[in-house]
C-alpha atoms as a PDB file:
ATOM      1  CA  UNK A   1       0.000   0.000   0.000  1.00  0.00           C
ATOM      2  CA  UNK A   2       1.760   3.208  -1.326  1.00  0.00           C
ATOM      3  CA  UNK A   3       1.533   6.224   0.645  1.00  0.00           C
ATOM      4  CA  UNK A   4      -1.198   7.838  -1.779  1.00  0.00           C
ATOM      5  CA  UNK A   5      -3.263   4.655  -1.419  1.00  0.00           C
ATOM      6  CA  UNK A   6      -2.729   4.867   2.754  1.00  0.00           C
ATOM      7  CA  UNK A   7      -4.020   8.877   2.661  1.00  0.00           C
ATOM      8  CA  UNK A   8      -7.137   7.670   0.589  1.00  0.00           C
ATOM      9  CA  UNK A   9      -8.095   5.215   3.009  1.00  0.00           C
ATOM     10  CA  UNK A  10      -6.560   7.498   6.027  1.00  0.00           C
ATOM     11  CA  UNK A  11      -8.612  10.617   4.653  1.00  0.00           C
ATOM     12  CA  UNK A  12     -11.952   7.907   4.221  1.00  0.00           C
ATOM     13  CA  UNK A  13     -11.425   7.045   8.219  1.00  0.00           C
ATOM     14  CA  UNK A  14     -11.250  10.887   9.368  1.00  0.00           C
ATOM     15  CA  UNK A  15     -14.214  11.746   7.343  1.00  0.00           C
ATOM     16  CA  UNK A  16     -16.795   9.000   9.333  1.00  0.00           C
ATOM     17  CA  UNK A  17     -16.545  11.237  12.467  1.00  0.00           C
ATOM     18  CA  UNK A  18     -15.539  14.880  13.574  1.00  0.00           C
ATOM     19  CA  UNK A  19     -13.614  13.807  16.509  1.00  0.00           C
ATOM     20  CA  UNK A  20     -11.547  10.588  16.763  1.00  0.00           C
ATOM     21  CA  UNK A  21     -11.657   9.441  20.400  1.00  0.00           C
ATOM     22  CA  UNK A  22      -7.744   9.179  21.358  1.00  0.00           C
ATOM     23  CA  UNK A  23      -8.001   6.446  24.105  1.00  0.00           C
ATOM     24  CA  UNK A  24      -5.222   5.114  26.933  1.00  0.00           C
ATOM     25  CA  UNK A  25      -6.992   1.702  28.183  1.00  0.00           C
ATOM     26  CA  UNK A  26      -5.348   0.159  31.197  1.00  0.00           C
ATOM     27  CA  UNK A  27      -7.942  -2.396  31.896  1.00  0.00           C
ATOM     28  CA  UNK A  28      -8.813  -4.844  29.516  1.00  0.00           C
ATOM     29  CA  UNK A  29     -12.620  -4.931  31.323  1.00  0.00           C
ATOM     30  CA  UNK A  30     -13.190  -1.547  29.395  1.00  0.00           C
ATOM     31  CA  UNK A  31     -12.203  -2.139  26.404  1.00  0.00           C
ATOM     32  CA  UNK A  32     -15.263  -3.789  24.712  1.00  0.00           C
ATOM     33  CA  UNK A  33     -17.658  -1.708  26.768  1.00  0.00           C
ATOM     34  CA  UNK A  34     -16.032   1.764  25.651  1.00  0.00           C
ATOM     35  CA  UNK A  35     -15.707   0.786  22.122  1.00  0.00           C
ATOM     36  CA  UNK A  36     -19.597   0.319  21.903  1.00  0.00           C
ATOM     37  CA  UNK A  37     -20.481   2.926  23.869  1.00  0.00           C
ATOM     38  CA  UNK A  38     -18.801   5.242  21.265  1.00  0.00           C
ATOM     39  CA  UNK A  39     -19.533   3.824  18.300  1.00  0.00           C
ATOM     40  CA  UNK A  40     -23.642   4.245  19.746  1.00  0.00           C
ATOM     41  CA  UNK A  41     -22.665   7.835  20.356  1.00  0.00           C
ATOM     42  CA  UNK A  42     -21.585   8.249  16.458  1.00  0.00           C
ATOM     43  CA  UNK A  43     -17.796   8.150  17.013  1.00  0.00           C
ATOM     44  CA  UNK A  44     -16.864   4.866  14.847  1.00  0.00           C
ATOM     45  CA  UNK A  45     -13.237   5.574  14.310  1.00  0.00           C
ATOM     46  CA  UNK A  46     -11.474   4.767  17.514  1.00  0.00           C
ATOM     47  CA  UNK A  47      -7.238   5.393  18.441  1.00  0.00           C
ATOM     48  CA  UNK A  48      -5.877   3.078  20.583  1.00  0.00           C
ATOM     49  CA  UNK A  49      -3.005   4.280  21.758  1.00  0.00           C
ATOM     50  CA  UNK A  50      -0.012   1.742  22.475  1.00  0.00           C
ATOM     51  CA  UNK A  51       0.939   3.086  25.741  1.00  0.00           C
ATOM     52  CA  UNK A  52      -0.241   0.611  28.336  1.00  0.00           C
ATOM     53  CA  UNK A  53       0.458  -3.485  28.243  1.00  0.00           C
ATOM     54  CA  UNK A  54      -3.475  -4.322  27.428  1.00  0.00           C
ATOM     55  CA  UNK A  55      -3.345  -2.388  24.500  1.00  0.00           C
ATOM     56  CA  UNK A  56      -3.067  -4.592  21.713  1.00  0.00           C
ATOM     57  CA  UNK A  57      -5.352  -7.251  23.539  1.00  0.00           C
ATOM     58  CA  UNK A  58      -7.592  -4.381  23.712  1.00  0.00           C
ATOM     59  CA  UNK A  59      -7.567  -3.817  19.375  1.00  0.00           C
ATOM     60  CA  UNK A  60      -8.373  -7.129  19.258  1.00  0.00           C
ATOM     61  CA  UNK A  61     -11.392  -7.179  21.464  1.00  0.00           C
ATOM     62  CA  UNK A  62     -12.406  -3.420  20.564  1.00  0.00           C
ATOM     63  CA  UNK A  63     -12.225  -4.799  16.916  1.00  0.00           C
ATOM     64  CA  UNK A  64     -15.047  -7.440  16.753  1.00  0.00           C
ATOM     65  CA  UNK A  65     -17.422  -4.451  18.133  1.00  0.00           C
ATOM     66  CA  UNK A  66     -20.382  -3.899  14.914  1.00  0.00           C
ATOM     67  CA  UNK A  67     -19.669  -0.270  13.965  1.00  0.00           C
ATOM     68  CA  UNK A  68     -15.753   0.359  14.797  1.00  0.00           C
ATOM     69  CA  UNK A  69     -13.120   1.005  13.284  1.00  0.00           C
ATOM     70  CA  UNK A  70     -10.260   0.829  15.702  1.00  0.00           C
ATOM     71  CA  UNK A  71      -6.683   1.821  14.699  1.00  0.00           C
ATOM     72  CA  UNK A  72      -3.469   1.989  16.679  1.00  0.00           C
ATOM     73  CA  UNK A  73      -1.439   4.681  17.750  1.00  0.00           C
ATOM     74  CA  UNK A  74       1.973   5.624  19.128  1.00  0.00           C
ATOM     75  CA  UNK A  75       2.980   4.029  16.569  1.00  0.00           C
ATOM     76  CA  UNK A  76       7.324   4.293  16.860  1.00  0.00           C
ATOM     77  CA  UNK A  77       8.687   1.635  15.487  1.00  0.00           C
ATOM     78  CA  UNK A  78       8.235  -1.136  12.905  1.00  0.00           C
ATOM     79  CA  UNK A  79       7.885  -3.638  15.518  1.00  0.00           C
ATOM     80  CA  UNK A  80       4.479  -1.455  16.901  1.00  0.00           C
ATOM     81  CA  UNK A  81       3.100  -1.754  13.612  1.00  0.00           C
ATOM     82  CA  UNK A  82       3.422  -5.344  12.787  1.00  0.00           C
ATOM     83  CA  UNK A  83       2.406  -5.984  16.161  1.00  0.00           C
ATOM     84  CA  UNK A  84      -0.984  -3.336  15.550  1.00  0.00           C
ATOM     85  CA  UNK A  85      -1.559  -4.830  12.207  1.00  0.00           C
ATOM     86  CA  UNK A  86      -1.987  -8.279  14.007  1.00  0.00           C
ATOM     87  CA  UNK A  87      -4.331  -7.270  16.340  1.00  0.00           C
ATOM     88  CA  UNK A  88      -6.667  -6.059  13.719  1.00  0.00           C
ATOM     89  CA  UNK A  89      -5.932  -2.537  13.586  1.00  0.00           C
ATOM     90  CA  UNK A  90      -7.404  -0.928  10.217  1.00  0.00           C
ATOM     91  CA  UNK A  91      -5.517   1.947  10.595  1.00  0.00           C
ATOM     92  CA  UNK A  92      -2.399   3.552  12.341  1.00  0.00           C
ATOM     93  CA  UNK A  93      -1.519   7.127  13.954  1.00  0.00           C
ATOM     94  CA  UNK A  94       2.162   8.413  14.853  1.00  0.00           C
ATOM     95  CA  UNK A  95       3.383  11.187  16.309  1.00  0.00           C
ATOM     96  CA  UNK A  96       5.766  11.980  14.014  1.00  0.00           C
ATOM     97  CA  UNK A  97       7.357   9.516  10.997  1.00  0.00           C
ATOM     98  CA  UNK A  98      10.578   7.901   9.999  1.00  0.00           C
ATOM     99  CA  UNK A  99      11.391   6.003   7.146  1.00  0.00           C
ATOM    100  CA  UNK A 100      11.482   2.818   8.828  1.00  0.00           C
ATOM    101  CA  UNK A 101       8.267   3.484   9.993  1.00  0.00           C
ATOM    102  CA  UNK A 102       6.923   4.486   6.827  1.00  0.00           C
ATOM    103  CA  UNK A 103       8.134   1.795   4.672  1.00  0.00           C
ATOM    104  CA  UNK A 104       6.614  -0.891   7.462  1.00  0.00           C
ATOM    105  CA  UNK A 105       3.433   0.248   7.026  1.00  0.00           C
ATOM    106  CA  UNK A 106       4.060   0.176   3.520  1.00  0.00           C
ATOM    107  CA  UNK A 107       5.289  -3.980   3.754  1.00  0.00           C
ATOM    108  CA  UNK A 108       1.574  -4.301   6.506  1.00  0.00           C
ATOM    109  CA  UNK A 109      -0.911  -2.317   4.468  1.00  0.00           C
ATOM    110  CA  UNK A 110      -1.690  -0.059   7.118  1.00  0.00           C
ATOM    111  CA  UNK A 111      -2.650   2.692   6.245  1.00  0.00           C
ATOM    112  CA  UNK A 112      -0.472   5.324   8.656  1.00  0.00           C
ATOM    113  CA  UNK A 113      -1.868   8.868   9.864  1.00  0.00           C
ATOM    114  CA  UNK A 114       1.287  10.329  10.037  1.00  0.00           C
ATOM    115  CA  UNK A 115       2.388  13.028  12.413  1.00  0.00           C
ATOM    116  CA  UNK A 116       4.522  16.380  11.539  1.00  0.00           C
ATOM    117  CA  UNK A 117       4.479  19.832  13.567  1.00  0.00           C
ATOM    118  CA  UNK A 118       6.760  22.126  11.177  1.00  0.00           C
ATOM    119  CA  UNK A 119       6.300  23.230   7.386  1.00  0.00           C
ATOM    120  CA  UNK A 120       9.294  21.105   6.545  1.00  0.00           C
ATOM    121  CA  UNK A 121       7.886  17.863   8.310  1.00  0.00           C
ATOM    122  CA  UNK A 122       4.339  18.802   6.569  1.00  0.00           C
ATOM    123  CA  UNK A 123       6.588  19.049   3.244  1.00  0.00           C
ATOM    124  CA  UNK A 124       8.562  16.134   3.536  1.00  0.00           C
ATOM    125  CA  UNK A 125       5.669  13.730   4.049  1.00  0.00           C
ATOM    126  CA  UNK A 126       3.742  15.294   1.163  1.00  0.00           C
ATOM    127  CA  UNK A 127       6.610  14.387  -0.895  1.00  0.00           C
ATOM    128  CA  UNK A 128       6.425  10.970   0.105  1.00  0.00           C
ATOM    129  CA  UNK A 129       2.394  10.869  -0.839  1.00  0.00           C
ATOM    130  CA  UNK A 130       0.918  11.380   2.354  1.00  0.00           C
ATOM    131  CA  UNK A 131      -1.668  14.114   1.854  1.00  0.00           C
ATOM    132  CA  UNK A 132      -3.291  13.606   5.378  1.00  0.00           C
ATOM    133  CA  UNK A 133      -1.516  13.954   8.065  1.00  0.00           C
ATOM    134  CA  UNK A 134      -1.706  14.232  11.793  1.00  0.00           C
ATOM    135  CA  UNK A 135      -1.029  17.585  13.444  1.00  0.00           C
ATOM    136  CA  UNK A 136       0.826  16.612  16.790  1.00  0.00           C
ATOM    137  CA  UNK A 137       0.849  18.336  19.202  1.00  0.00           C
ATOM    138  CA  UNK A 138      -1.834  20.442  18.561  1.00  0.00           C
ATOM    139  CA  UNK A 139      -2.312  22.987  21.078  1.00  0.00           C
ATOM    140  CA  UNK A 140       1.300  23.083  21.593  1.00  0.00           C
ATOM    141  CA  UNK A 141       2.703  23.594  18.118  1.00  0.00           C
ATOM    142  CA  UNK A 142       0.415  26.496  17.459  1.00  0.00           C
ATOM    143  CA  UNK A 143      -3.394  25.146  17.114  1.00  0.00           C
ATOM    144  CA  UNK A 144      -5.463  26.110  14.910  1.00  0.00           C
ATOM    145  CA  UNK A 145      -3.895  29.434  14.476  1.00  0.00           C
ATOM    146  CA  UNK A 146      -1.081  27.730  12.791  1.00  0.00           C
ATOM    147  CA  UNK A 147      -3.436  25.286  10.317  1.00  0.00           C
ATOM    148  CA  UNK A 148      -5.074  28.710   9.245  1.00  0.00           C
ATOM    149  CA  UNK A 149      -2.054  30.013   8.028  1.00  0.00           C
ATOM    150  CA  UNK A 150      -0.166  26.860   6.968  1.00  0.00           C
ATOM    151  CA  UNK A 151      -3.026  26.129   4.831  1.00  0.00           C
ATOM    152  CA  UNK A 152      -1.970  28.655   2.124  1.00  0.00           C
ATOM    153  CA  UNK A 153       0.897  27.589   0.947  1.00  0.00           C
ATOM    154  CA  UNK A 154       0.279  24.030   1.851  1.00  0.00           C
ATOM    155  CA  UNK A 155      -3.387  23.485   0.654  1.00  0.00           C
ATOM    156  CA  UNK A 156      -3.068  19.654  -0.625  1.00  0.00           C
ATOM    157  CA  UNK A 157      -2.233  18.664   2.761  1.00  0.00           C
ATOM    158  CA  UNK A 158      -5.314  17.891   5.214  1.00  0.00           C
ATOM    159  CA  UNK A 159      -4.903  17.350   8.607  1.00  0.00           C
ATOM    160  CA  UNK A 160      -6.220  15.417  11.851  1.00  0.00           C
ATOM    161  CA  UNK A 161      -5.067  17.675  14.867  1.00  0.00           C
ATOM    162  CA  UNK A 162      -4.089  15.940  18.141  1.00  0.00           C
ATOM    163  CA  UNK A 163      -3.322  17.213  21.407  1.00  0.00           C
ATOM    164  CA  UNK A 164      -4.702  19.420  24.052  1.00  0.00           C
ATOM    165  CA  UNK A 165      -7.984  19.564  22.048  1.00  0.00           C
ATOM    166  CA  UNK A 166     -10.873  19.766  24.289  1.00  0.00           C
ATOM    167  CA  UNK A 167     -15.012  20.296  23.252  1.00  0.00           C
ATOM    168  CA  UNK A 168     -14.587  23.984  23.536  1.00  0.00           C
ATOM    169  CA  UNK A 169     -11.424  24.616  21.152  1.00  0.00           C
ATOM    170  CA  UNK A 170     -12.668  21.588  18.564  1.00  0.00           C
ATOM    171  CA  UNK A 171     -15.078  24.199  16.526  1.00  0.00           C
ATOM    172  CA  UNK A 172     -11.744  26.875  15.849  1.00  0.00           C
ATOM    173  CA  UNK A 173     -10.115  23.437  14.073  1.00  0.00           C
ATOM    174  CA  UNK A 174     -13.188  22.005  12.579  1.00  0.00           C
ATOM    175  CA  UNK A 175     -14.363  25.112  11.223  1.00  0.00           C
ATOM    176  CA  UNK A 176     -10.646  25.462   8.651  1.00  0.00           C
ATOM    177  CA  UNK A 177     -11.076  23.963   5.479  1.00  0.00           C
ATOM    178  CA  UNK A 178      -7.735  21.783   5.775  1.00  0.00           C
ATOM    179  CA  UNK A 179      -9.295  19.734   8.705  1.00  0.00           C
ATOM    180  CA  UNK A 180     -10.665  16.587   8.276  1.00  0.00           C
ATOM    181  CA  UNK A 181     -11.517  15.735  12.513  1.00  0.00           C
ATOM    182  CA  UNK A 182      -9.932  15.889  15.732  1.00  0.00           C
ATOM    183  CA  UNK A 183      -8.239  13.969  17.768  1.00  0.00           C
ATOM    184  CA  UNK A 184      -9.196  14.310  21.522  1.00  0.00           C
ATOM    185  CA  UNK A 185      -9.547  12.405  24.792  1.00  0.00           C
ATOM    186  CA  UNK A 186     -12.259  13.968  26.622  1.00  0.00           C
ATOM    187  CA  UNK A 187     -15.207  11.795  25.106  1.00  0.00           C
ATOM    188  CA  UNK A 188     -13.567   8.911  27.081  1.00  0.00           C
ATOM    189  CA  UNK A 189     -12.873  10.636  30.835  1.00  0.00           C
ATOM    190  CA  UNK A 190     -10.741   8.030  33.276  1.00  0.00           C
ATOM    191  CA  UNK A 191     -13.177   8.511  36.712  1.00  0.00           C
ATOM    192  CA  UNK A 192     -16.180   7.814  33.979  1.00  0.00           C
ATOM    193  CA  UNK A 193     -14.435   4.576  32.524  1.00  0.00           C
ATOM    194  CA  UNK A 194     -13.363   3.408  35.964  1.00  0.00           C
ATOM    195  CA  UNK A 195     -17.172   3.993  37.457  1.00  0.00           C
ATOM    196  CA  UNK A 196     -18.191   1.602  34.304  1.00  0.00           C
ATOM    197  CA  UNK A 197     -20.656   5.028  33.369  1.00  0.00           C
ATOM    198  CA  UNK A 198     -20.881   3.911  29.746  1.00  0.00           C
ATOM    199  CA  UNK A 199     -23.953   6.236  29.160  1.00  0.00           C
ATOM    200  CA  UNK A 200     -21.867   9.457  30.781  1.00  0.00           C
ATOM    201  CA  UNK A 201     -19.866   8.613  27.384  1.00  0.00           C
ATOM    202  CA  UNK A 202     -22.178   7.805  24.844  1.00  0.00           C
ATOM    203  CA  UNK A 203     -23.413  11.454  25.682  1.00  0.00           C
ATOM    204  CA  UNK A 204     -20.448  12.465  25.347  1.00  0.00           C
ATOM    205  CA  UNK A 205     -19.614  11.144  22.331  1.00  0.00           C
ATOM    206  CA  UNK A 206     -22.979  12.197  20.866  1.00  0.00           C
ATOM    207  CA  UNK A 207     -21.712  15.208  21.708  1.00  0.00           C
ATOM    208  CA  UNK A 208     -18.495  15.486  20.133  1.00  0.00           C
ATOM    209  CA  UNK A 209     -20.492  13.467  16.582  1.00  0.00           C
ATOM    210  CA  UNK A 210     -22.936  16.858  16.209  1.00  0.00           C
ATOM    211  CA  UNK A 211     -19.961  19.020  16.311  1.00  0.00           C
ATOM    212  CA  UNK A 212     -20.169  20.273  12.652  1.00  0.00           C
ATOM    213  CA  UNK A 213     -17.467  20.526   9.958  1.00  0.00           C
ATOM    214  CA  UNK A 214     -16.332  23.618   7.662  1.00  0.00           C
END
């Protein structure tokens, strides 16, 4: 799968939802339970992140839920995505990108969401043939101050902002014509997954799937 091809699909994924839930699952009890509670709240696309040492267990379980389409991110090294792909992630999400990274996803058929912050990282992956990309860290690296303005000289590249994005600040990004979605946390709150409240994020969710798109 050619860069190009991985953007089409990539571009496809961001386009189900306005906000991709970015989710950090330390107990494999939530996994199944959270995926369907989101997906019934209109947020199909789901990010795993590979930070804790359920996660992969938990692609595999969030993956047979009717409605989902989970992916996998911190993605780092080639390893992470072979190890993604077999879990039955559809798609993958990095904070930034490397070669080795690329061409892995390349050899899996992932399709990779891959992250840049500067002009020349936005520049260097369009070369490549990755016209969406992730915008990481968000917030951080300038928000949606920064899209505005790199959107003019840079208008073939569309973007999934991550980081520090919260239900207030989502409209300034969603509103910019080179945003495809979000990527945000706060439709999946830690005291709400502990407390099992699966309905507290299913609102939520609902929520975050009416914000609309420019």
């Amino acid at each position: 799968m050619t860069p190009a091809q991985q953007s089409v699909e990539a571009a496809r994924i961001c386009r189900l939802a306005p906000v991709v839930p970015v989710l950090v699952i330390d107990d494999m009890a939530h996994a199944k339970p959270l995926a369907e509670a989101l997906v019934a709240g209109g947020l199909p696309a789901l990010e795993v992140t590979l930070r804790t040492p359920v996660a992969l267990d938990a692609i595999r379980a969030m993956a047979e839920v009717p409605g989902g389409v989970v992916g996998a991110g911190t993605l780092l090294t080639p390893a992470d995505v072979k190890a993604a792909k077999a879990a039955g992630a559809t798609f993958g999400v990095s904070p930034g990108a490397t070669d080795r990274l690329i061409a892995a996803c390349e050899d899996e058929g992932l399709p990779l969401l891959p992250g840049a912050a500067t002009a020349s990282e936005i520049m260097a992956l369009l070369e490549k043939g990755y016209t969406v990309q992730k915008f990481f860290p968000a917030e951080q690296a300038g928000g949606s101050a920064y899209l505005k303005s790199i959107g003019s000289p840079i208008p073939q590249v569309k973007f999934c902002p991550t980081g520090g994005i919260s239900l207030k600040i989502a409209p300034d990004y969603l509103g910019l014509k080179n945003i495809l979605c979000v990527g945000g946390s706060w439709v999946a709150p830690k005291d709400a997954m502990a407390k099992g409240d699966w309905a507290a994020i299913t609102t939520l969710a609902r929520e975050a799937a009416a914000l609309p798109r420019g």
